[in-house]
PDB file of N, CA and C in Angstrom:
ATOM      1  N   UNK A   1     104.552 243.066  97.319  1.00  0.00           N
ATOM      2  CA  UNK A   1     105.788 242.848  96.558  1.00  0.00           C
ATOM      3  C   UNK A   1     106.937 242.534  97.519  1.00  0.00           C
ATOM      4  N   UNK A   2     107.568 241.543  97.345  1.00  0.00           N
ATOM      5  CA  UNK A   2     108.822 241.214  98.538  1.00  0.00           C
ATOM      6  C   UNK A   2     109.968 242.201  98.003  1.00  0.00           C
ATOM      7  N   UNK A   3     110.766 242.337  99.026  1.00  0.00           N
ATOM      8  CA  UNK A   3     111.741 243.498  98.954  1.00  0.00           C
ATOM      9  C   UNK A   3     112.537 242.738  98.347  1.00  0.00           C
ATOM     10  N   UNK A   4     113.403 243.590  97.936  1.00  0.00           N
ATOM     11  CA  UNK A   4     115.245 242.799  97.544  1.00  0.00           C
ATOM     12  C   UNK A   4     115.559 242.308  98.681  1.00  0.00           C
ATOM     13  N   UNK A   5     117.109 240.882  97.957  1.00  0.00           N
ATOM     14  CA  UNK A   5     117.224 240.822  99.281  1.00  0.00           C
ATOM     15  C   UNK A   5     118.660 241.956  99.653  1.00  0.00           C
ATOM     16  N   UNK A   6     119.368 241.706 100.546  1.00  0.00           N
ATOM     17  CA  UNK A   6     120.504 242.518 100.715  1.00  0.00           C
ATOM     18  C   UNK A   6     121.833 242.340  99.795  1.00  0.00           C
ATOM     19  N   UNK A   7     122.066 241.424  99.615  1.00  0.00           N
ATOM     20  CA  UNK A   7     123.353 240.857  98.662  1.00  0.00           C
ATOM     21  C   UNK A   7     122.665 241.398  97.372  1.00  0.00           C
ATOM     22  N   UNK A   8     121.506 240.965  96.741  1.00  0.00           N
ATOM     23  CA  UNK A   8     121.175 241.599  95.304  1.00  0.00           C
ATOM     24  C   UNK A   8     121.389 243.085  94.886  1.00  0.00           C
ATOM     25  N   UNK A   9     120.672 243.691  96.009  1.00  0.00           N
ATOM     26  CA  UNK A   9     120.844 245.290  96.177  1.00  0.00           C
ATOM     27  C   UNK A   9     122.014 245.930  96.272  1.00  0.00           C
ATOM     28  N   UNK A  10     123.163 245.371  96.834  1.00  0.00           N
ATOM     29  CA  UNK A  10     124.429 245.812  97.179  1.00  0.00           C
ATOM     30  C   UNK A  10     124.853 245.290  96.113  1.00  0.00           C
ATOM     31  N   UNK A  11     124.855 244.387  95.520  1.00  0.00           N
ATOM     32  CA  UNK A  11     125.567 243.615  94.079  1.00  0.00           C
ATOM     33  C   UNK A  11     125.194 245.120  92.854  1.00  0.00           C
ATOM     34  N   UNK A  12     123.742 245.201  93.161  1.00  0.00           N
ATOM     35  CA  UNK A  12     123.415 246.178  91.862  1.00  0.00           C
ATOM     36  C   UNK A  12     123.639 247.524  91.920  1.00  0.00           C
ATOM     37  N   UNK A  13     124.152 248.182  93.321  1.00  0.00           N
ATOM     38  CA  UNK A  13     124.321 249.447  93.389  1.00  0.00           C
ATOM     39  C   UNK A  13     125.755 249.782  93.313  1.00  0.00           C
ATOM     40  N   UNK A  14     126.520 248.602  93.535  1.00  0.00           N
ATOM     41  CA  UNK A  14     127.989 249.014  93.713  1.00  0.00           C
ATOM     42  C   UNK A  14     128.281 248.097  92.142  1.00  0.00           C
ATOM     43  N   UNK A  15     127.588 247.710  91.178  1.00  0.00           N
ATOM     44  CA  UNK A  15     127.509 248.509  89.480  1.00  0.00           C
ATOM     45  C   UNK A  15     127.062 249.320  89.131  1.00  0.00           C
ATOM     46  N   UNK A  16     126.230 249.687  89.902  1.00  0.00           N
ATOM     47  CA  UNK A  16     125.764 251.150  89.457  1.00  0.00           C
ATOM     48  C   UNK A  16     127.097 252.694  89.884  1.00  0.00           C
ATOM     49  N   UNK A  17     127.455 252.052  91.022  1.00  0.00           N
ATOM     50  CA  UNK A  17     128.949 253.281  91.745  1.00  0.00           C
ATOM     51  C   UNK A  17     129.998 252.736  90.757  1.00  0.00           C
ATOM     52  N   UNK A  18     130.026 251.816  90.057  1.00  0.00           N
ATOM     53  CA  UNK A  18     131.441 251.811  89.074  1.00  0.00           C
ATOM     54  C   UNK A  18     131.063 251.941  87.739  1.00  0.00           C
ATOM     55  N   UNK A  19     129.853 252.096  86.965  1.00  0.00           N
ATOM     56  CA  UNK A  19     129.602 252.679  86.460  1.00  0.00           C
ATOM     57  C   UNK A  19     129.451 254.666  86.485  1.00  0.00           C
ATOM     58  N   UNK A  20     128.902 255.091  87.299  1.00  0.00           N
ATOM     59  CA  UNK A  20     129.500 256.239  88.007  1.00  0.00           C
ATOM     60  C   UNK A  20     130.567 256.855  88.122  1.00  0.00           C
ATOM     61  N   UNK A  21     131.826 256.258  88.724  1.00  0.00           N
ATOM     62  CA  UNK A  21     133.063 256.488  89.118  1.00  0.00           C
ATOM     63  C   UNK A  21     133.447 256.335  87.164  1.00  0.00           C
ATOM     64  N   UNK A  22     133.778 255.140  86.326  1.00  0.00           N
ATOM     65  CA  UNK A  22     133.543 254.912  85.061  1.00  0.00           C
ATOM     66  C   UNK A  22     133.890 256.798  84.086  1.00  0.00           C
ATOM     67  N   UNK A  23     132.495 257.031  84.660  1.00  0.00           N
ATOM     68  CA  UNK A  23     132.115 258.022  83.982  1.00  0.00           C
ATOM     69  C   UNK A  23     133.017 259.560  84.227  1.00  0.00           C
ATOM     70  N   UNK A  24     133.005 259.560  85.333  1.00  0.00           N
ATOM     71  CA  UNK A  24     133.711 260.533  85.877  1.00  0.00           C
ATOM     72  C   UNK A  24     135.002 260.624  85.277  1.00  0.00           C
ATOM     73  N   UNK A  25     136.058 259.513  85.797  1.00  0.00           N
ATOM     74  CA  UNK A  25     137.071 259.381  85.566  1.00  0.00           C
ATOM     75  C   UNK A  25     137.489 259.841  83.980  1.00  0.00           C
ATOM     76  N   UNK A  26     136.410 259.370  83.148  1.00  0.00           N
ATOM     77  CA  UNK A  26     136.634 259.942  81.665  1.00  0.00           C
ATOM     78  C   UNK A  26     136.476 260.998  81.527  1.00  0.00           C
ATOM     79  N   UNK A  27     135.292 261.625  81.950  1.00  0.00           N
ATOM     80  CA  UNK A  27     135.346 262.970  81.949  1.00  0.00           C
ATOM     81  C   UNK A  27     136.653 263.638  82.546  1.00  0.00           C
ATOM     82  N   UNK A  28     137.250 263.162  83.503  1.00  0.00           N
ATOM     83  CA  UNK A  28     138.622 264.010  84.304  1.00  0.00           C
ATOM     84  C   UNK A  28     139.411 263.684  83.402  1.00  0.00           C
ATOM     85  N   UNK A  29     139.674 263.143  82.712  1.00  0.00           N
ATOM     86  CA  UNK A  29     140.729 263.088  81.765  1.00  0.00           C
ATOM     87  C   UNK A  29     140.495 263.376  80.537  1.00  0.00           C
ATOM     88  N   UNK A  30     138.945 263.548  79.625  1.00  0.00           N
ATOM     89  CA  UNK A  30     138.887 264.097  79.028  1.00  0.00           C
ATOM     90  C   UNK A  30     139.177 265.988  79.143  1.00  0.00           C
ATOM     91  N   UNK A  31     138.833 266.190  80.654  1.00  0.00           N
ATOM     92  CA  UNK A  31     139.008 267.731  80.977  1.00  0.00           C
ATOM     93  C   UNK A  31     140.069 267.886  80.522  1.00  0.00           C
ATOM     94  N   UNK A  32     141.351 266.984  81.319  1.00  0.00           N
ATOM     95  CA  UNK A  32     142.889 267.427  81.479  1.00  0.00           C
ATOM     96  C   UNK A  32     143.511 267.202  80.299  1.00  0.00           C
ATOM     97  N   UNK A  33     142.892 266.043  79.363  1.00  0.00           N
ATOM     98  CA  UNK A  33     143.524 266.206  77.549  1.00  0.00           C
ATOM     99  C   UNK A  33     142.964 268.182  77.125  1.00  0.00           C
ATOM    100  N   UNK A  34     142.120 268.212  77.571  1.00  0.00           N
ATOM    101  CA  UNK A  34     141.514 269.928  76.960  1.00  0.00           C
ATOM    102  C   UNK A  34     142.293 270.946  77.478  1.00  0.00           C
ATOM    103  N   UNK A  35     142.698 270.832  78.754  1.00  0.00           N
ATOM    104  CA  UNK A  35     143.356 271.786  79.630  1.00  0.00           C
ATOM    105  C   UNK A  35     144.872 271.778  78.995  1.00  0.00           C
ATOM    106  N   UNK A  36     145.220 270.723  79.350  1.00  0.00           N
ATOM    107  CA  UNK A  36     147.001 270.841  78.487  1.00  0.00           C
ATOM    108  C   UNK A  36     146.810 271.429  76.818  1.00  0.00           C
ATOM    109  N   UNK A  37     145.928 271.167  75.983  1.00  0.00           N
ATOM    110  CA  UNK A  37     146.081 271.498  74.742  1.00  0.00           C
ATOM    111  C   UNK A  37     146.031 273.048  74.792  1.00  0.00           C
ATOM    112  N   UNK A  38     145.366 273.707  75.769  1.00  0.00           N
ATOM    113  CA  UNK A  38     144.968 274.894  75.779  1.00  0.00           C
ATOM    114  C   UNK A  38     146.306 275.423  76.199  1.00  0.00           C
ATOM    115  N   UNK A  39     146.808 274.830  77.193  1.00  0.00           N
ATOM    116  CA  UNK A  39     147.526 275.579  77.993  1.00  0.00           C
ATOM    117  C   UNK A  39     149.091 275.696  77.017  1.00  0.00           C
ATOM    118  N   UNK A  40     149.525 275.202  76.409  1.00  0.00           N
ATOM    119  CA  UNK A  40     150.691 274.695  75.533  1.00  0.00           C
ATOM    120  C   UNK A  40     150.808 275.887  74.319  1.00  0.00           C
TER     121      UNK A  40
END
């Protein structure tokens, strides 16, 4: 099986890290909408 080449692999992992980051980021702001409601 031939490997990836380098540009494909780096193309598909750094969508895969902003998908990632994506995710996070909602979650941190879904936290901090929860945290202020609580805290108020």
């Amino acid at each position: 099986m031939p490997t990836m080449s380098d540009s494909r692999r780096r193309k598909i992992q750094s969508r895969q890290r902003k998908a990632k980051n994506e995710s996070a980021r909602l979650a941190k702001i879904a936290k901090k909408e929860r945290n202020a409601k609580s805290a108020s």
